[in-house]
Protein backbone atom coordinates (compact mmCIF):
# COMPACT_ATOMS: atom_id res chain seq x y z
CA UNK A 1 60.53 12.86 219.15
CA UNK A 2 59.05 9.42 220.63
CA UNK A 3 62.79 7.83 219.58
CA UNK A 4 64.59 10.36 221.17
CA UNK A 5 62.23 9.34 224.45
CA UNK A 6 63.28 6.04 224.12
CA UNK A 7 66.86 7.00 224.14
CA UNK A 8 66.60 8.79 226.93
CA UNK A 9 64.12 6.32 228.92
CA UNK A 10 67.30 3.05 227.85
CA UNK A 11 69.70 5.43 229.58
CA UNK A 12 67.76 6.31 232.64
CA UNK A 13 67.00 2.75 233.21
CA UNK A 14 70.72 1.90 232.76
CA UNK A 15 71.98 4.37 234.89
CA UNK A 16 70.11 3.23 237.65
CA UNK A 17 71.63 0.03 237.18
CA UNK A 18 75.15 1.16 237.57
CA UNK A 19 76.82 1.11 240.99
CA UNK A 20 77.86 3.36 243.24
CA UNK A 21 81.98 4.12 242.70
CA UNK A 22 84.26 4.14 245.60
CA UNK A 23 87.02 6.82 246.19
CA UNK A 24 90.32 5.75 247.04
CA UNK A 25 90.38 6.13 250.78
CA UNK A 26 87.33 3.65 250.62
CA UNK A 27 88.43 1.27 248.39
CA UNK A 28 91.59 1.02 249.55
CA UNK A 29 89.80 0.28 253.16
CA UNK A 30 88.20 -2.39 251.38
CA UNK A 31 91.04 -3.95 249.85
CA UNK A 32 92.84 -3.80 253.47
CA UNK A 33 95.86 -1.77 252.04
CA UNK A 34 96.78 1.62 252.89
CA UNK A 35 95.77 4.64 251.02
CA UNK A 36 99.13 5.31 249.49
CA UNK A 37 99.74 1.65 248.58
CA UNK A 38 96.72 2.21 246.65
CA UNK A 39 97.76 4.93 245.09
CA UNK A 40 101.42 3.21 244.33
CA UNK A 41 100.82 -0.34 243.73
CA UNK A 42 97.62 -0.60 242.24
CA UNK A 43 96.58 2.65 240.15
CA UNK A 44 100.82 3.32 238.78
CA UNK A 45 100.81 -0.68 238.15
CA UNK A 46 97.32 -1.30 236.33
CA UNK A 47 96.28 -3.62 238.64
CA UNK A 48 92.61 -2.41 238.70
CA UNK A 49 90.76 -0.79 236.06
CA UNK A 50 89.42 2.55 237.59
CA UNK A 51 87.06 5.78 236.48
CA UNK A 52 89.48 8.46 236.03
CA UNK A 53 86.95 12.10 236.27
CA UNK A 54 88.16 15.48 236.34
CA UNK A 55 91.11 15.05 239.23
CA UNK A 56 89.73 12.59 241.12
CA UNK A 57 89.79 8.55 240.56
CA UNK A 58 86.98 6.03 241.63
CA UNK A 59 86.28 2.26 241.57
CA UNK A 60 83.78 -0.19 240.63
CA UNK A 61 83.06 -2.19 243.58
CA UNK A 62 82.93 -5.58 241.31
CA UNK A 63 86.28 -4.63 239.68
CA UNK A 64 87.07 -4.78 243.41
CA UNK A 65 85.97 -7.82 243.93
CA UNK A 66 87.57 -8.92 240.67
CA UNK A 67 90.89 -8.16 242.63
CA UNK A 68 90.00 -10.12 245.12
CA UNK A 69 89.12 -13.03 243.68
CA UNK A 70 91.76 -13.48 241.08
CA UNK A 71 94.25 -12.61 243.67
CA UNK A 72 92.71 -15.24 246.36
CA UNK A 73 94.49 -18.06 247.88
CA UNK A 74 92.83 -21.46 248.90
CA UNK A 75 94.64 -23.41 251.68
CA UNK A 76 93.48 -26.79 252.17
CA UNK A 77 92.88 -27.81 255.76
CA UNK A 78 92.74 -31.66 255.36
C-alpha cells in the first residue's frame, strides 16, 4: 500500500507541473494566424506537435514557443 502512495503522490506532483493546453482559437491567436490556417497549415502539415483528446485538439504553450523560435528571423540593423 505505502508504494502505491508513492505512485500516486510522483503523479500528483507531476501533474501540477504540467501546463495549461491551449485550444485552437487561442493558440492560433497566439501564433498571429487565423483559426483555419491553423487548422490547414499547421495541424494537416505536422508543423506542431499537439494533444489530440476525444474530438477536440490542444497545444502546449512551449511547443508554441518552439514554433516560434525555430521559425524566427533576425535582421541585423547595423
Amino acid at each position: 500500500m505505502e508504494k502505491v502512495m508513492k505512485i500516486i503522490e510522483n503523479k500528483v506532483e507531476n501533474v501540477d507541473e504540467m501546463e495549461s493546453l491551449l485550444g485552437e482559437r487561442a493558440s492560433a491567436k497566439v501564433l498571429g494566424v487565423s483559426y483555419d490556417t491553423l487548422k490547414k497549415t499547421f495541424r494537416y502539415g505536422g508543423l506542431i506537435s499537439y494533444v489530440k483528446y476525444k474530438k477536440g485538439i490542444r497545444y502546449r504553450p512551449s511547443d508554441l514557443r518552439k514554433f516560434i523560435d525555430k521559425h524566427l528571423v533576425v535582421v541585423a540593423t547595423d
